[in-house]
PDB file of N, CA and C in Angstrom:
ATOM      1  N   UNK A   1     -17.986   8.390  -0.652  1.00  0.00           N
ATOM      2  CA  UNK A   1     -16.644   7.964  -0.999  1.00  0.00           C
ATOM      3  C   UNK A   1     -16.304   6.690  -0.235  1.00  0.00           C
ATOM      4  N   UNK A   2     -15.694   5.850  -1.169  1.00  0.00           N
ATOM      5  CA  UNK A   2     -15.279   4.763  -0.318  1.00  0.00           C
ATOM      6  C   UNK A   2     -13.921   4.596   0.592  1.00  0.00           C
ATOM      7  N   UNK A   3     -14.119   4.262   1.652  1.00  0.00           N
ATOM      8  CA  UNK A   3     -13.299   3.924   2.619  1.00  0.00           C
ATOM      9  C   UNK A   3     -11.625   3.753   2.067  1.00  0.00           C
ATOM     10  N   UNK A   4     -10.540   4.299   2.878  1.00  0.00           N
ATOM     11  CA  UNK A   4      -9.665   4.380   2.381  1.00  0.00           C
ATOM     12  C   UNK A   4      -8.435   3.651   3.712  1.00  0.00           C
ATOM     13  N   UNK A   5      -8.321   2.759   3.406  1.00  0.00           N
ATOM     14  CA  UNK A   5      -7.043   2.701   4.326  1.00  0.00           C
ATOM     15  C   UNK A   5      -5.745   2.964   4.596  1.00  0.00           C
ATOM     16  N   UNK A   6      -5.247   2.704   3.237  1.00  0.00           N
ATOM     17  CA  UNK A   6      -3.652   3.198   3.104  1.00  0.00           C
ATOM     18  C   UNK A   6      -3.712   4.095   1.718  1.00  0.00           C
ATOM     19  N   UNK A   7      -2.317   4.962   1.663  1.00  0.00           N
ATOM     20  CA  UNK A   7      -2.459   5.771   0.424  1.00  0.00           C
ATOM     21  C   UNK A   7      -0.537   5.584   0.033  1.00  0.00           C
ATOM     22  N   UNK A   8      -0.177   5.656  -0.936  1.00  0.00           N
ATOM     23  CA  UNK A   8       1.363   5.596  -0.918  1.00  0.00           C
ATOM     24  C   UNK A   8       1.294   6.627  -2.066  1.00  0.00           C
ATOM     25  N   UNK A   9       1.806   7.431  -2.254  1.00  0.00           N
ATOM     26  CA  UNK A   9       2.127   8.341  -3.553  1.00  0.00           C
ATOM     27  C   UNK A   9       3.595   8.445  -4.025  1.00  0.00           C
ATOM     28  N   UNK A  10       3.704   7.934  -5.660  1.00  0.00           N
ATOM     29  CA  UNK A  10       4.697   7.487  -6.168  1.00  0.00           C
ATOM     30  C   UNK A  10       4.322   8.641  -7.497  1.00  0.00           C
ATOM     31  N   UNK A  11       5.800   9.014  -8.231  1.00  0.00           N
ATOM     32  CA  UNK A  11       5.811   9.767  -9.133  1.00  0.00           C
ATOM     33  C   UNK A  11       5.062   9.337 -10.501  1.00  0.00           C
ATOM     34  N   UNK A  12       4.285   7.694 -10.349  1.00  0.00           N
ATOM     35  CA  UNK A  12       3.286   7.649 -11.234  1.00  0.00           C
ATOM     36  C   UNK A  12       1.874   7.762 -11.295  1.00  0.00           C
ATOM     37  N   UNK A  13       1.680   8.081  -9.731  1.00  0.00           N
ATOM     38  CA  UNK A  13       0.529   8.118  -9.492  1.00  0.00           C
ATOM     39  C   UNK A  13       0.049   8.160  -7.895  1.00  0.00           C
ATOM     40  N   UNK A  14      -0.740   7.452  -7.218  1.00  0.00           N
ATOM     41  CA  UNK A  14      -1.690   7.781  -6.038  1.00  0.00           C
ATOM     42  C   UNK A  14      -2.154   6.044  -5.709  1.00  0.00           C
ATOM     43  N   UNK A  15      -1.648   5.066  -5.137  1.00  0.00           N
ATOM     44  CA  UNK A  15      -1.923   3.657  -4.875  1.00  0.00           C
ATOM     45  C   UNK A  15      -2.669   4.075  -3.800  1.00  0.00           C
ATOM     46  N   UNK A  16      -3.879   3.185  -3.301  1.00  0.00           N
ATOM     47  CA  UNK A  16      -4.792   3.675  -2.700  1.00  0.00           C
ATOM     48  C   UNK A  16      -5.354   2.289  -2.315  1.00  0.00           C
ATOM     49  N   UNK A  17      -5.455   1.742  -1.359  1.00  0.00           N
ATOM     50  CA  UNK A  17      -5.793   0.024  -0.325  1.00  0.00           C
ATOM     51  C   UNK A  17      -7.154   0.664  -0.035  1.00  0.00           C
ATOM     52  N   UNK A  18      -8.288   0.031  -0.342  1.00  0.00           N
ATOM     53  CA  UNK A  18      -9.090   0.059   0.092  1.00  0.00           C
ATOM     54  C   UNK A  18      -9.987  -1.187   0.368  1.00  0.00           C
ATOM     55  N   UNK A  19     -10.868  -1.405   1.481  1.00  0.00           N
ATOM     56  CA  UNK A  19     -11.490  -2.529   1.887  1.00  0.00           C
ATOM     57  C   UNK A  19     -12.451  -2.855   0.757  1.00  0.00           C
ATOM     58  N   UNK A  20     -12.856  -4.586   0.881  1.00  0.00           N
ATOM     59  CA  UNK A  20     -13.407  -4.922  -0.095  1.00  0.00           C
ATOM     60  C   UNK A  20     -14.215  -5.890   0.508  1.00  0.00           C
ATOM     61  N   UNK A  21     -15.407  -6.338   0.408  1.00  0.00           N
ATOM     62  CA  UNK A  21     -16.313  -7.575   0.730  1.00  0.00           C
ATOM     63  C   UNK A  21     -15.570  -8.981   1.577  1.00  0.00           C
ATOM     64  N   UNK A  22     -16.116  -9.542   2.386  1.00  0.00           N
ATOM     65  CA  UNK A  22     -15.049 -11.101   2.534  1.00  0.00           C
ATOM     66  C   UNK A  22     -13.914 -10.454   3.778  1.00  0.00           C
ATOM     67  N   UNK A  23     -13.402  -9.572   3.969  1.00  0.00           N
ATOM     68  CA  UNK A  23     -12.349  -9.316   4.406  1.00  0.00           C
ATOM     69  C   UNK A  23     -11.434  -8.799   3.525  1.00  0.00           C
ATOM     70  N   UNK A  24     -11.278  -8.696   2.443  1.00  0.00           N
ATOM     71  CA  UNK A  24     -10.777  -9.032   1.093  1.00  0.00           C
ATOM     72  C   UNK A  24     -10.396  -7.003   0.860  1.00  0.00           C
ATOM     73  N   UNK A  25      -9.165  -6.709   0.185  1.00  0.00           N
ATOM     74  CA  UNK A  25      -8.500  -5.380   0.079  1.00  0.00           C
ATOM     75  C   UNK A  25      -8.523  -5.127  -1.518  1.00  0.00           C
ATOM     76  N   UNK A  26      -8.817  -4.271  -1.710  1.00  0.00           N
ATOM     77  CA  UNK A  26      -8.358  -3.820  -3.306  1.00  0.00           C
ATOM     78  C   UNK A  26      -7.114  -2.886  -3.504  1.00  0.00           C
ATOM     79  N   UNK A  27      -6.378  -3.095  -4.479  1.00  0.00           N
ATOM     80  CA  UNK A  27      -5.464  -2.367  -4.506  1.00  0.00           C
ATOM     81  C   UNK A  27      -5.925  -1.598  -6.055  1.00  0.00           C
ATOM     82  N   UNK A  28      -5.419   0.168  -6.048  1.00  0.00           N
ATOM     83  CA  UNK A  28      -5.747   1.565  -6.716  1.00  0.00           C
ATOM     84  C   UNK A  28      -4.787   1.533  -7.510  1.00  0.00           C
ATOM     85  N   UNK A  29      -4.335   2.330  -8.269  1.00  0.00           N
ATOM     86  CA  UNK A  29      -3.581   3.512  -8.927  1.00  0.00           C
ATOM     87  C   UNK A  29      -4.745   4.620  -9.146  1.00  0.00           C
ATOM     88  N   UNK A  30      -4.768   5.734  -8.597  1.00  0.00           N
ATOM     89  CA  UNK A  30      -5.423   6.650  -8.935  1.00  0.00           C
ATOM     90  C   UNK A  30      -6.892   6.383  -9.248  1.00  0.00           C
ATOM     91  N   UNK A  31      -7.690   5.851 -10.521  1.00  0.00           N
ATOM     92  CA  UNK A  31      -8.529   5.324 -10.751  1.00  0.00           C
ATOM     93  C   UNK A  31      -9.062   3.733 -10.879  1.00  0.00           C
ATOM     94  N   UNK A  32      -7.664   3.376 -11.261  1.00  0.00           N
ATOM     95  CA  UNK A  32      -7.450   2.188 -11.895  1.00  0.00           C
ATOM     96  C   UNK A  32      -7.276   0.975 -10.894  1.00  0.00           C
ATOM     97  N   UNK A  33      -8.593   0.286 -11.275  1.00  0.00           N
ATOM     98  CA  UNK A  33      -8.388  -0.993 -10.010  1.00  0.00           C
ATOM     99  C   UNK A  33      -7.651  -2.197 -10.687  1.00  0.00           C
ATOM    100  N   UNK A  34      -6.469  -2.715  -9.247  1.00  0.00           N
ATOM    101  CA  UNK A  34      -5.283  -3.581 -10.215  1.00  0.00           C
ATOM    102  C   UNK A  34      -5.798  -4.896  -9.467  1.00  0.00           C
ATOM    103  N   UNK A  35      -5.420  -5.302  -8.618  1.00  0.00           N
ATOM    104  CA  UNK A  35      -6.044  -6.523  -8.042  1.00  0.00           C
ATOM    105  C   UNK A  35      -6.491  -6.394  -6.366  1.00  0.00           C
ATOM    106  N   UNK A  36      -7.453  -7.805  -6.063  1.00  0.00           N
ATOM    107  CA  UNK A  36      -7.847  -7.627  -4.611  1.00  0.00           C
ATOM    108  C   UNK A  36      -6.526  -8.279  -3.746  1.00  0.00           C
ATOM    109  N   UNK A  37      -6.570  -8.495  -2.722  1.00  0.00           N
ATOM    110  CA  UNK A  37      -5.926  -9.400  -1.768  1.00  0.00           C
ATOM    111  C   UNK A  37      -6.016  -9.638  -0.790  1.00  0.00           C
ATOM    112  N   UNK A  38      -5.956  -9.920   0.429  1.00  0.00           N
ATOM    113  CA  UNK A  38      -6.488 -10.861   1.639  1.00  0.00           C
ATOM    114  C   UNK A  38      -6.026  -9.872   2.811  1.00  0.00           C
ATOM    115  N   UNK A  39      -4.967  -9.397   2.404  1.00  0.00           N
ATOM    116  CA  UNK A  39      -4.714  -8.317   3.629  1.00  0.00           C
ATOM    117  C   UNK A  39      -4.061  -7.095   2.684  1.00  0.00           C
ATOM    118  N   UNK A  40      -3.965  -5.973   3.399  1.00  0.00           N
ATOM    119  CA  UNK A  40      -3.207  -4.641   3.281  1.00  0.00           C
ATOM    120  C   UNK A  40      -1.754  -4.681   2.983  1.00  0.00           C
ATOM    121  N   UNK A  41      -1.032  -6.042   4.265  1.00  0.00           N
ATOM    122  CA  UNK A  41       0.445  -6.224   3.878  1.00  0.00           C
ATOM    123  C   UNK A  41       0.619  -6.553   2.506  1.00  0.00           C
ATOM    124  N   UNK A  42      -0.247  -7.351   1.882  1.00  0.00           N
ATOM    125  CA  UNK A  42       0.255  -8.724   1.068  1.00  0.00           C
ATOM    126  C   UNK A  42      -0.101  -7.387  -0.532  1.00  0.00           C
ATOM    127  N   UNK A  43      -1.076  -6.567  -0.237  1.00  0.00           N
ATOM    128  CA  UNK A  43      -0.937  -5.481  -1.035  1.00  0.00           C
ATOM    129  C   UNK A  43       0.407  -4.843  -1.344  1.00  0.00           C
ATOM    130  N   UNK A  44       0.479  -3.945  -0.070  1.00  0.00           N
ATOM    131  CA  UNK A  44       2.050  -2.976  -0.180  1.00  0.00           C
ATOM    132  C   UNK A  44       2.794  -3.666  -0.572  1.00  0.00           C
ATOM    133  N   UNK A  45       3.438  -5.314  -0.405  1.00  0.00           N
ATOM    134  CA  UNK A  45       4.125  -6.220  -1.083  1.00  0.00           C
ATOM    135  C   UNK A  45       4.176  -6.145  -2.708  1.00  0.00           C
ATOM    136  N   UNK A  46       3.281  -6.134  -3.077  1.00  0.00           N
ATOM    137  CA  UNK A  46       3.354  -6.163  -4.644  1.00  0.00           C
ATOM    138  C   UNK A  46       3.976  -4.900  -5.146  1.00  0.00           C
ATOM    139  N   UNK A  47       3.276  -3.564  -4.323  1.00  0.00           N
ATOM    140  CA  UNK A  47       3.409  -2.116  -4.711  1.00  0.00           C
ATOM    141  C   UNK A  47       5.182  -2.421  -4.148  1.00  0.00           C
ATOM    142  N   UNK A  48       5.554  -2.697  -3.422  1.00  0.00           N
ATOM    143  CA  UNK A  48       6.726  -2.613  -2.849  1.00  0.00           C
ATOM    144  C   UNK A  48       8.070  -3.433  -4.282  1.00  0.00           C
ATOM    145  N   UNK A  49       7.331  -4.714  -4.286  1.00  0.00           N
ATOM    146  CA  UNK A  49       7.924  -5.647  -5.382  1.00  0.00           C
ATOM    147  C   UNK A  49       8.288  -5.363  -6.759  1.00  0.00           C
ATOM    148  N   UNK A  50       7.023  -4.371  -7.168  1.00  0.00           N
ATOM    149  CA  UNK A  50       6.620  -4.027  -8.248  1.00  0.00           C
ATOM    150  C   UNK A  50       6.562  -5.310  -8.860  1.00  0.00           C
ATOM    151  N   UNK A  51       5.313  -5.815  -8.466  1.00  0.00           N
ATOM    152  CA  UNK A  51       4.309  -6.935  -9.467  1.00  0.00           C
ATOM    153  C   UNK A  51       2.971  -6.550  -8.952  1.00  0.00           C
ATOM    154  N   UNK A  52       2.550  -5.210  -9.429  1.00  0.00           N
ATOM    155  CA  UNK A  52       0.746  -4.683  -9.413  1.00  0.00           C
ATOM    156  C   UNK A  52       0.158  -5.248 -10.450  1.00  0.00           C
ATOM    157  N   UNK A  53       0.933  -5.709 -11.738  1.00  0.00           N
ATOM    158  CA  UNK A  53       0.056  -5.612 -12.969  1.00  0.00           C
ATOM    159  C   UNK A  53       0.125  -4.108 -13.469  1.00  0.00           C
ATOM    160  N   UNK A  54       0.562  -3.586 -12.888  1.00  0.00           N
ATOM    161  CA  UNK A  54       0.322  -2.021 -13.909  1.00  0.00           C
ATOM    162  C   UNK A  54       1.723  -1.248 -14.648  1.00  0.00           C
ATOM    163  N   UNK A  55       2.058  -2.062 -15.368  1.00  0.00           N
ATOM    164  CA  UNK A  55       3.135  -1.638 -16.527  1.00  0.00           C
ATOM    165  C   UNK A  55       3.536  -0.423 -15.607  1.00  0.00           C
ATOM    166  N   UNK A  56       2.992   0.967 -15.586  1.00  0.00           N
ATOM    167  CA  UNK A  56       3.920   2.293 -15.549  1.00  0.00           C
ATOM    168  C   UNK A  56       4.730   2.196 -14.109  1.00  0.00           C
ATOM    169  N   UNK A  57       4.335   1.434 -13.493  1.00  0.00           N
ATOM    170  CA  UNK A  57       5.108   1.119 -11.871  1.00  0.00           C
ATOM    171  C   UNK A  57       5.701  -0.266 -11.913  1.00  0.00           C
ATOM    172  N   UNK A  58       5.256  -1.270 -12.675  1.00  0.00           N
ATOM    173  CA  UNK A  58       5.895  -2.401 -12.201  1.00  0.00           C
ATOM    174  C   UNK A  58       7.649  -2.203 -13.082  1.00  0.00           C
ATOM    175  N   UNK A  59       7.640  -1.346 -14.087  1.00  0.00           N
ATOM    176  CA  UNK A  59       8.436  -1.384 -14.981  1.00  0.00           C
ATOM    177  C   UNK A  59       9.372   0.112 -14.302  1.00  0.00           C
ATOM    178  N   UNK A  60       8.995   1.151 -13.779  1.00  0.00           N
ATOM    179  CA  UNK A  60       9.489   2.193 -13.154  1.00  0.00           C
ATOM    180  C   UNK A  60      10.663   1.584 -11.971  1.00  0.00           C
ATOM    181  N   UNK A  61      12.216   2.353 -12.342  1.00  0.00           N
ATOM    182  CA  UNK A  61      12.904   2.254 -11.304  1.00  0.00           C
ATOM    183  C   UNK A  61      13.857   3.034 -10.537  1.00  0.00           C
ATOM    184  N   UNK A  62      13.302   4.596 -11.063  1.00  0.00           N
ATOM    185  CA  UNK A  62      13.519   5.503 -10.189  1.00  0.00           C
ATOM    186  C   UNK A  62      13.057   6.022  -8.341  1.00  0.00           C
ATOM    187  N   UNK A  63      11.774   5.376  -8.033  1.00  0.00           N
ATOM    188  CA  UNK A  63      11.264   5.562  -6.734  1.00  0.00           C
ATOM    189  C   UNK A  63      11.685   4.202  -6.362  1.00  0.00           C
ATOM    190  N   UNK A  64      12.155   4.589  -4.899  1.00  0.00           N
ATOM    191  CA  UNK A  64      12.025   3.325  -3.988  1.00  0.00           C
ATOM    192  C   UNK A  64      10.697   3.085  -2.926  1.00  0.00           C
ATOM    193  N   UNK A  65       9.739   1.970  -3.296  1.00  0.00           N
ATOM    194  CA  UNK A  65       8.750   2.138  -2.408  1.00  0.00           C
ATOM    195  C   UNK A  65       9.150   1.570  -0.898  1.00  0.00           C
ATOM    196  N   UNK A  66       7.738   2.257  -0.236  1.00  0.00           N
ATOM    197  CA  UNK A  66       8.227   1.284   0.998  1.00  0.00           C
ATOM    198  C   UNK A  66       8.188  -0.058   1.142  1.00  0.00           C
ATOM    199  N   UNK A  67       8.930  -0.849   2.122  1.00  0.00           N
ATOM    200  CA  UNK A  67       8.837  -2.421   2.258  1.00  0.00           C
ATOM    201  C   UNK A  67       7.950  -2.621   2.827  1.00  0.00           C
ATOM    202  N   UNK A  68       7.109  -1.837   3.688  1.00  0.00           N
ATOM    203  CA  UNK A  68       5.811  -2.796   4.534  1.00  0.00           C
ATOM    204  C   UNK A  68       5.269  -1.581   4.444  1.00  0.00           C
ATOM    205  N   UNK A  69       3.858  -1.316   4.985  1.00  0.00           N
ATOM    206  CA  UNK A  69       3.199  -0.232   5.610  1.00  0.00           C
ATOM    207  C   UNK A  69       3.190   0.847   6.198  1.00  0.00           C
ATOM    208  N   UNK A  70       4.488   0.363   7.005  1.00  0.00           N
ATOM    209  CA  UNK A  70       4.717   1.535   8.015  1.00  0.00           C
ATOM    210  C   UNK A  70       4.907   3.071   7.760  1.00  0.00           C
ATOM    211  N   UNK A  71       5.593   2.928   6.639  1.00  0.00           N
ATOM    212  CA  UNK A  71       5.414   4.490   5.389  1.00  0.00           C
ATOM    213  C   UNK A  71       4.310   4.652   4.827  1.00  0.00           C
ATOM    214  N   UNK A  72       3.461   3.861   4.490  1.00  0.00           N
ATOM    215  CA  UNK A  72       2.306   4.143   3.699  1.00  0.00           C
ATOM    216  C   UNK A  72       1.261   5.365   4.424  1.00  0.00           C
ATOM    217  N   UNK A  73       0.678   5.953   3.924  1.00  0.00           N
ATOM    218  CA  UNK A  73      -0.283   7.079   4.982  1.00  0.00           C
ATOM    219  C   UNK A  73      -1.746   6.350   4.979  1.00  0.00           C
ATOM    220  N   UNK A  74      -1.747   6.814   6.164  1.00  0.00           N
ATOM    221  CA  UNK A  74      -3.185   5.516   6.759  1.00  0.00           C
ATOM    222  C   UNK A  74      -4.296   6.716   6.561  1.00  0.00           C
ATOM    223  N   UNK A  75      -4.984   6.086   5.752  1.00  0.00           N
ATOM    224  CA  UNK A  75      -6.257   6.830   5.401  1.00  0.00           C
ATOM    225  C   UNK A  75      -6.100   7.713   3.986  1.00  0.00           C
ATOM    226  N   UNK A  76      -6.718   8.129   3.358  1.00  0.00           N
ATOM    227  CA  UNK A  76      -6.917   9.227   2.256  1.00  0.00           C
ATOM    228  C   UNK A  76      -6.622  10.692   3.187  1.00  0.00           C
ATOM    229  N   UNK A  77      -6.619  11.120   4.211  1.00  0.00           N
ATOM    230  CA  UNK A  77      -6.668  12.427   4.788  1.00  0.00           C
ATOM    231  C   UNK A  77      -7.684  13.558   4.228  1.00  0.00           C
ATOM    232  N   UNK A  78      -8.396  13.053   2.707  1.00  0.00           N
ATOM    233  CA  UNK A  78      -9.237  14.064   3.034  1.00  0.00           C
ATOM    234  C   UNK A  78     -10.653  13.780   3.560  1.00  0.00           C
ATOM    235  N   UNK A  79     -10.953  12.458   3.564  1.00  0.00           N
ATOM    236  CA  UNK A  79     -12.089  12.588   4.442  1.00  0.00           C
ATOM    237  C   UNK A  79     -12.051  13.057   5.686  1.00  0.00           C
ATOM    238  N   UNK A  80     -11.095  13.574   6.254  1.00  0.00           N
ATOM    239  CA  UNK A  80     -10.580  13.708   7.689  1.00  0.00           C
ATOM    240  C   UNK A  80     -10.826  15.330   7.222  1.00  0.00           C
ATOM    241  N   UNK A  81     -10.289  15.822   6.443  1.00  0.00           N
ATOM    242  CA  UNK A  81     -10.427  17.284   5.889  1.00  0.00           C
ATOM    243  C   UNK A  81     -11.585  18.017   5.567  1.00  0.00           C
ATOM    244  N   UNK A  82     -12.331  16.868   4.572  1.00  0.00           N
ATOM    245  CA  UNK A  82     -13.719  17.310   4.454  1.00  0.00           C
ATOM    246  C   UNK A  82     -15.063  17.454   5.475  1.00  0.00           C
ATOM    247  N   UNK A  83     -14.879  16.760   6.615  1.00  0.00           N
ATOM    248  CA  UNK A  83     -15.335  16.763   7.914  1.00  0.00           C
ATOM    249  C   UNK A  83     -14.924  17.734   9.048  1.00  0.00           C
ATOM    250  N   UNK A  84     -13.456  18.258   8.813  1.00  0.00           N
ATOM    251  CA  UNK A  84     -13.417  19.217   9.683  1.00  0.00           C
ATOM    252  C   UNK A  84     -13.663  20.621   9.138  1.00  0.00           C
ATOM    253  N   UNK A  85     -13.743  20.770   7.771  1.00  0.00           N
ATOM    254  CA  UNK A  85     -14.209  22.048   7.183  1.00  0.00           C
ATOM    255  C   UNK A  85     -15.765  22.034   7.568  1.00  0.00           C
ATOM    256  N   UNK A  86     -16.378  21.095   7.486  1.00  0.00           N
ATOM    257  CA  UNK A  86     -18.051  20.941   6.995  1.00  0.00           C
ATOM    258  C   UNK A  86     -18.107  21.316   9.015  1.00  0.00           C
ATOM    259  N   UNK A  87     -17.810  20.816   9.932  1.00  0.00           N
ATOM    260  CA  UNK A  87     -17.388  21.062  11.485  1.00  0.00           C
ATOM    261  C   UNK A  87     -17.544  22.730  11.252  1.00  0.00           C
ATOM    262  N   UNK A  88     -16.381  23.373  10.647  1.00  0.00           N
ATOM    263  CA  UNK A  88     -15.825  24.763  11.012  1.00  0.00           C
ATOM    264  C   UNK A  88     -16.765  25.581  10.138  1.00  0.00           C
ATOM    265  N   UNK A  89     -17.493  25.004   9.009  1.00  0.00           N
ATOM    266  CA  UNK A  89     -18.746  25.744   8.996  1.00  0.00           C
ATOM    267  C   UNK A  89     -19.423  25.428   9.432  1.00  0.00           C
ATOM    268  N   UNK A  90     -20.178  24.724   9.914  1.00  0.00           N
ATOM    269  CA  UNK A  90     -21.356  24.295  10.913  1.00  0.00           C
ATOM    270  C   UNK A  90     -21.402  25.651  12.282  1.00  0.00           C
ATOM    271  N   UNK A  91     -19.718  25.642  12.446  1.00  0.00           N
ATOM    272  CA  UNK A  91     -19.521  26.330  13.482  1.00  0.00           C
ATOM    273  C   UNK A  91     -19.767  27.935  13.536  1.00  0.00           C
ATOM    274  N   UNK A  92     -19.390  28.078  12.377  1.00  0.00           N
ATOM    275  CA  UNK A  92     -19.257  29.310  11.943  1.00  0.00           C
ATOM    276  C   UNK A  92     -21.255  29.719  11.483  1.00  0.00           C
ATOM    277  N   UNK A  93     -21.577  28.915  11.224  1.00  0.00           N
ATOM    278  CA  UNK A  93     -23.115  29.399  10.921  1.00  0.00           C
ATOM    279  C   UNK A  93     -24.338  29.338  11.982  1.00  0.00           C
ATOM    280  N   UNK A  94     -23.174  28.471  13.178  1.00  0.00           N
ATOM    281  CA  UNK A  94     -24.105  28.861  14.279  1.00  0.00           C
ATOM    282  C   UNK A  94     -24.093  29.939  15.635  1.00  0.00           C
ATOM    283  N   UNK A  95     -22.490  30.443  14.853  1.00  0.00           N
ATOM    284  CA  UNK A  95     -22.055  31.566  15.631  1.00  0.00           C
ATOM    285  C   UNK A  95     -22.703  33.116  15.059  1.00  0.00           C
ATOM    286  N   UNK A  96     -22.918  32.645  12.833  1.00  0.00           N
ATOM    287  CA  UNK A  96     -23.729  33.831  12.736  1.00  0.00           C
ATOM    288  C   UNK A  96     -24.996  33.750  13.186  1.00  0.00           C
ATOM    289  N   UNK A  97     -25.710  32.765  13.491  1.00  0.00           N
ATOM    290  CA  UNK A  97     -27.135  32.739  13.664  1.00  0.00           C
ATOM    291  C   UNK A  97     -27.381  33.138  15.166  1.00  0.00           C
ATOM    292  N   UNK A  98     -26.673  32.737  16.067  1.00  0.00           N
ATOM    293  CA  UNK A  98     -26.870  33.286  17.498  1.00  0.00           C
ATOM    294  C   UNK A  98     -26.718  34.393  17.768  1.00  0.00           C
ATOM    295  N   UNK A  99     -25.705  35.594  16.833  1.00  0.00           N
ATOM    296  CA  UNK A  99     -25.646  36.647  16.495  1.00  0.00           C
ATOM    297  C   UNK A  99     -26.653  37.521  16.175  1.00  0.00           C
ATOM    298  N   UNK A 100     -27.320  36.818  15.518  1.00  0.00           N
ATOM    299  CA  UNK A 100     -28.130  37.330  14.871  1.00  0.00           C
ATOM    300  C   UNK A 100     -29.777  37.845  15.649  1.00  0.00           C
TER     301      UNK A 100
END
């Protein structure tokens, strides 16, 4: 899975910053890649602005996004999840095996 830096979840979907070649950021909707950009801020800016390019958010004006980052959630959280389960079985199979 690729690297995830920021995540913002809006009632159209799952925006998702992830690093890109160059220094260079891509900005998500769920699947859907909308454009790159030079930093993370200059991302949330657009998501914030609503100018992604993606009709169902740029045109949506029921959610208020955040203005900078500081709301955004840093990371996807489940790679953080999927590592501490894969941990707590590791753990757990070396507690049955010493048992054993």
């Amino acid at each position: 899975m690729k690297t995830v830096l920021f995540t913002f979840e809006s009632p159209v979907g799952t925006f998702w910053i992830h690093p890109e070649p160059g220094g260079r950021v891509q900005l998500r909707i769920d699947r859907t890649r909308l454009k790159t950009y030079t930093s993370a801020r200059a991302a949330a800016h657009d998501v914030y602005a609503r100018t992604t390019g993606w009709e169902p958010w740029d045109s949506s004006r029921g959610t208020v996004a955040p203005p900078s980052l500081v709301k955004w959630k840093r990371g996807s959280g489940s790679s953080d999840r999927d590592r501490d389960r894969r941990r707590q079985s590791d753990r757990s199979y070396d507690d049955m095996a010493s048992q054993a």
